[in-house]
Protein backbone atom coordinates (compact mmCIF):
# COMPACT_ATOMS: atom_id res chain seq x y z
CA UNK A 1 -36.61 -138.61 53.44
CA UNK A 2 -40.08 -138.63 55.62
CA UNK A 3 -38.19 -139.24 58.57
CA UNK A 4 -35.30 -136.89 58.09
CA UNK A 5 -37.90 -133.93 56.70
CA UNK A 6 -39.57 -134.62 60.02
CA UNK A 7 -36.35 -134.43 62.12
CA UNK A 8 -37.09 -137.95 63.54
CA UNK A 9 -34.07 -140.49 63.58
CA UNK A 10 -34.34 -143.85 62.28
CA UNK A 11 -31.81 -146.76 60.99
CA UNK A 12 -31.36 -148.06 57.96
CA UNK A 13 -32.19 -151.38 59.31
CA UNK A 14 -35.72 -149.84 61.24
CA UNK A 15 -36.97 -147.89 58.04
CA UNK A 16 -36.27 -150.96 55.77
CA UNK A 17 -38.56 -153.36 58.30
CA UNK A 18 -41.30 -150.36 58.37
CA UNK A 19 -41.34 -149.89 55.01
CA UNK A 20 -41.91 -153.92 55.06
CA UNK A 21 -45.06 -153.28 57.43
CA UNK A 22 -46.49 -150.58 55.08
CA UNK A 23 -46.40 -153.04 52.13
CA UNK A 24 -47.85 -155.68 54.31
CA UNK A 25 -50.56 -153.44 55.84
CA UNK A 26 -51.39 -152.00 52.23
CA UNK A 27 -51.75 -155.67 50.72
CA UNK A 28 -54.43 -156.38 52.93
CA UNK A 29 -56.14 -152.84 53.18
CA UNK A 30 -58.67 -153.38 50.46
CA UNK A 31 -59.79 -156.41 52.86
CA UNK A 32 -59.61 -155.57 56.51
CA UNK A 33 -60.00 -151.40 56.24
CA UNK A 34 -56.88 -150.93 59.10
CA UNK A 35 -56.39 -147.34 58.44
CA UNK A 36 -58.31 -144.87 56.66
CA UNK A 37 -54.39 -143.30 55.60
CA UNK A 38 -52.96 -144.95 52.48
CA UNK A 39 -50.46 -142.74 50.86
CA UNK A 40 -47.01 -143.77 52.57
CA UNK A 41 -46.10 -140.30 54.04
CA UNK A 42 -49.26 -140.17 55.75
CA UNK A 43 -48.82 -143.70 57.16
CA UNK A 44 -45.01 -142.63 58.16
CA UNK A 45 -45.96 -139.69 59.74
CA UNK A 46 -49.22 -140.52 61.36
CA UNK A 47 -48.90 -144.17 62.42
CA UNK A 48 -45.14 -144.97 62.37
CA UNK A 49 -43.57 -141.94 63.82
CA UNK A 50 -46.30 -141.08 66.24
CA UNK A 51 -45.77 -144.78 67.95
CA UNK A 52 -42.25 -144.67 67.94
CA UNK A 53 -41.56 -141.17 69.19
CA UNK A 54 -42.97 -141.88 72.83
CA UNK A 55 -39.38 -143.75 73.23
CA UNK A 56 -38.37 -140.11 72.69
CA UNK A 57 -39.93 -138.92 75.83
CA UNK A 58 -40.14 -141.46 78.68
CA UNK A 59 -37.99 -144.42 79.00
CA UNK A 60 -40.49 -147.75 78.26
CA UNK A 61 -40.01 -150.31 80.28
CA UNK A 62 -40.26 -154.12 79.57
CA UNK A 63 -42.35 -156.60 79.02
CA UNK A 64 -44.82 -153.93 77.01
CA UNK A 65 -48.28 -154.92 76.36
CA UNK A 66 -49.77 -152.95 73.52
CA UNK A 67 -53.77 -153.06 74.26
CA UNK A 68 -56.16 -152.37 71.73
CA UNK A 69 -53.09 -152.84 68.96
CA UNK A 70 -55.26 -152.94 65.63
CA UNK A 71 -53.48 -153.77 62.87
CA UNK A 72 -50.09 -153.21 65.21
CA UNK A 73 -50.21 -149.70 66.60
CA UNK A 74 -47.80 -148.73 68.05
CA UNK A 75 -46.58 -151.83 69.40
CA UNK A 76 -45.33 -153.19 65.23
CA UNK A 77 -43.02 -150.01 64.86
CA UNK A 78 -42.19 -149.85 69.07
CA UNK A 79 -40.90 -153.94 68.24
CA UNK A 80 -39.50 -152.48 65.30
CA UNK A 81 -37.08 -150.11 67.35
CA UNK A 82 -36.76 -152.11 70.30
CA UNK A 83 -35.77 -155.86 68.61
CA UNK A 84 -34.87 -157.27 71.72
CA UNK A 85 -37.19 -156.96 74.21
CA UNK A 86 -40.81 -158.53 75.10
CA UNK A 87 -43.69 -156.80 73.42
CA UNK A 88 -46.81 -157.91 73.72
CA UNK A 89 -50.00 -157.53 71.13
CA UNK A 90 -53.56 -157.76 72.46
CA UNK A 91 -56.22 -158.12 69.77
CA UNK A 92 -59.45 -159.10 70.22
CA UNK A 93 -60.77 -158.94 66.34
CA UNK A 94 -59.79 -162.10 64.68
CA UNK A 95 -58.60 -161.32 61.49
CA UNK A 96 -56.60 -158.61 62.85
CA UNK A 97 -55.02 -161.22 65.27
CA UNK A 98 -53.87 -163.49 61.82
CA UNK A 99 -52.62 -160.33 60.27
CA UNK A 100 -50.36 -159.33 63.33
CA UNK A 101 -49.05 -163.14 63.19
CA UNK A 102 -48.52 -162.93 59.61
CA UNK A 103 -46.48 -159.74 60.08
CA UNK A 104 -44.37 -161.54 62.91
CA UNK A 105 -43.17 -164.17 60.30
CA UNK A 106 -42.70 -161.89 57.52
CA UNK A 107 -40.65 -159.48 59.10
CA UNK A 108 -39.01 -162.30 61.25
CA UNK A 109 -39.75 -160.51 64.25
CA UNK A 110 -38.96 -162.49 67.75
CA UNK A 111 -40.05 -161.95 70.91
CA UNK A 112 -43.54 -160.81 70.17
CA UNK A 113 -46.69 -162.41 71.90
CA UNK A 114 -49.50 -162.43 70.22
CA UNK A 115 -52.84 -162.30 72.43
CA UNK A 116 -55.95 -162.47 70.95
CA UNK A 117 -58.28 -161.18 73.37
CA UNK A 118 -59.14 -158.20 75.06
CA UNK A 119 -57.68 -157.38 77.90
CA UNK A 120 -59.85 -157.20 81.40
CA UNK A 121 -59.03 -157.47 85.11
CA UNK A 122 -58.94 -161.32 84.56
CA UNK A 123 -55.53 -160.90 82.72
CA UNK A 124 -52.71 -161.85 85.26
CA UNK A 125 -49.70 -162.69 82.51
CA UNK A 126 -47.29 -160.08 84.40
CA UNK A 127 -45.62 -156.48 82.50
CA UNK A 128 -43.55 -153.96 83.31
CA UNK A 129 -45.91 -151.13 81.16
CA UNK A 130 -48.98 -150.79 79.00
CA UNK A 131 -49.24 -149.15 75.94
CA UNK A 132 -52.39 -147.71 74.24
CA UNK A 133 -53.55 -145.58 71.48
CA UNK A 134 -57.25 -147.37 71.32
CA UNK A 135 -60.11 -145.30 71.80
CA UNK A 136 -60.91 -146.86 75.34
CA UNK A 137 -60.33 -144.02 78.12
CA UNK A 138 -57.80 -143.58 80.43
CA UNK A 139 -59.94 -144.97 83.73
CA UNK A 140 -61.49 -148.25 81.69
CA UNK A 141 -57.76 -149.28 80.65
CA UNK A 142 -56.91 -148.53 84.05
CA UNK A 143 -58.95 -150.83 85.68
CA UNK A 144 -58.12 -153.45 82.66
CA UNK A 145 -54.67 -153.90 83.27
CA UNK A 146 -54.73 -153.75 87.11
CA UNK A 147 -54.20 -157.34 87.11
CA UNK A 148 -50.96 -157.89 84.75
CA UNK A 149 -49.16 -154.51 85.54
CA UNK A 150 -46.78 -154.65 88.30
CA UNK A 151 -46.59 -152.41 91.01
CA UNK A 152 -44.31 -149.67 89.98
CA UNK A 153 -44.92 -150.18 86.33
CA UNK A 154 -46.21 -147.57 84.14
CA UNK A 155 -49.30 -146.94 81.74
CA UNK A 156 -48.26 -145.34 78.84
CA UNK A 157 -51.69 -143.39 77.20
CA UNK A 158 -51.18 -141.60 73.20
CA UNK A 159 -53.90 -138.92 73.55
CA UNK A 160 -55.21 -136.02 71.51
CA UNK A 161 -55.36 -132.53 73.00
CA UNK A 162 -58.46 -132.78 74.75
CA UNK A 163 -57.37 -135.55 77.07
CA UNK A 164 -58.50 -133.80 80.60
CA UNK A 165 -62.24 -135.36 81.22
CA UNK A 166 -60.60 -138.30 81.14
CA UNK A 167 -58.01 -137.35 83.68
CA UNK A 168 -60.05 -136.26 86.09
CA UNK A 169 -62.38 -139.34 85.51
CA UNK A 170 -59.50 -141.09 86.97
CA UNK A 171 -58.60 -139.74 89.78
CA UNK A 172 -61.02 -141.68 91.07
CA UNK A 173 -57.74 -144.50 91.00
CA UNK A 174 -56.13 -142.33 92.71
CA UNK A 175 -55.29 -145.02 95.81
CA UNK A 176 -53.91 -147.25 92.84
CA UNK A 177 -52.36 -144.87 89.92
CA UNK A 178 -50.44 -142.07 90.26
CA UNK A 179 -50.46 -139.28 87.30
CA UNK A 180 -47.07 -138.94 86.58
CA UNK A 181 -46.29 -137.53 83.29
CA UNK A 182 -48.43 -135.13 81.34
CA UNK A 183 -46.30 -134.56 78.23
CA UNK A 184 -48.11 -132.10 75.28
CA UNK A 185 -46.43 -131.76 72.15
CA UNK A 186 -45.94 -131.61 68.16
CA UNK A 187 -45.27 -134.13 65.29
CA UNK A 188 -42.50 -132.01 64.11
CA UNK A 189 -43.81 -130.26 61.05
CA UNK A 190 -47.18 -131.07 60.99
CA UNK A 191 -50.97 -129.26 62.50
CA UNK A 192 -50.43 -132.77 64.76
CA UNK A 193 -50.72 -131.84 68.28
CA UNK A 194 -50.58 -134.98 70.84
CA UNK A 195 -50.48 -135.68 74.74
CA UNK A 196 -48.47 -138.54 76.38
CA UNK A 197 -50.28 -139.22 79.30
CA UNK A 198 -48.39 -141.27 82.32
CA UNK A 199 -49.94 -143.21 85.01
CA UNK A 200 -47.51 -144.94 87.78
CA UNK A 201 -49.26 -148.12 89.74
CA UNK A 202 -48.28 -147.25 92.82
């Protein structure tokens, strides 16, 4: 009903294994403080819907790294959608890092690297894209991932509104990223107003 009320499209199988992850991510709350949401329309709307939808508006290409992940966001419910392909996770707090492998076994999910570390320009293990909805701005990832993405691959940034400092801090990459998407818009329903942000290694 979240989904549907929210005119966002999801399988039977996908909201079963999500529903899965917010049980999971719940059980261990009281311990680990992931997410100051609890109630499970908040979590639906806020954390699973807002990672999955960027596979709404730009076509992700894999192997996916997921920096920053947390407790698995939005790399868990991108995995989720996407069963078959390479996602990576890269933690660098270590309980969080034995939580996402925890979630890997329980909801039997394959394909899905675990890395706990953070991510720097020492990181060479190749990827086709980056994801990120840390707090880290746009130019810092940038230069974190310059290693591991290949040329031509994309960095995929989830954003708030007030994403343009950050874009004009980086143009200062301009003679190794390219802005290419700059995509504003709405979690359907809901006050929630987002920015995909695209950068093209070029």
């Amino acid at each position: 009903d979240i989904f549907r009320n929210h005119d966002f499209t999801c399988s039977h199988e996908e909201r079963k294994k999500l529903a899965a992850f917010y049980c999971l991510l719940m059980k261990n709350q009281e311990h680990q403080n992931f997410t100051r949401l609890l109630k499970i329309k908040d979590v639906a709307i806020k954390h699973f819907i807002d990672s999955m939808i960027v596979s709404e508006l730009v076509d992700i290409k894999f192997p996916l790294i997921d920096v920053g992940t947390g407790p698995g966001f939005p790399g868990i419910p991108l995995k989720i959608r996407f069963k078959n392909e390479t996602i990576l996770l890269a933690e660098g707090v270590q309980k969080r890092v034995e939580f996402l492998k925890s979630v890997r076994e329980d909801l039997k999910l394959e394909n899905l690297v675990i890395i706990g570390r953070n991510i720097n320009e020492h990181f060479v293990y190749p990827v086709q894209s980056v994801i990120t909805r840390a707090v880290e701005d746009i130019p810092n990832t940038l230069k974190n991932v310059m290693s591991c993405l290949q040329e031509g691959g994309s960095v995929y940034f989830l954003k708030g509104p007030g994403v343009d400092p950050e874009i004009k801090m980086a143009e200062d990459l301009k003679e190794f990223y390219k802005l290419e998407k700059d995509i504003s818009y709405d979690l359907k329903h809901t006050e929630n107003h987002r920015r995909l942000v695209v950068y093209k290694k070029i």
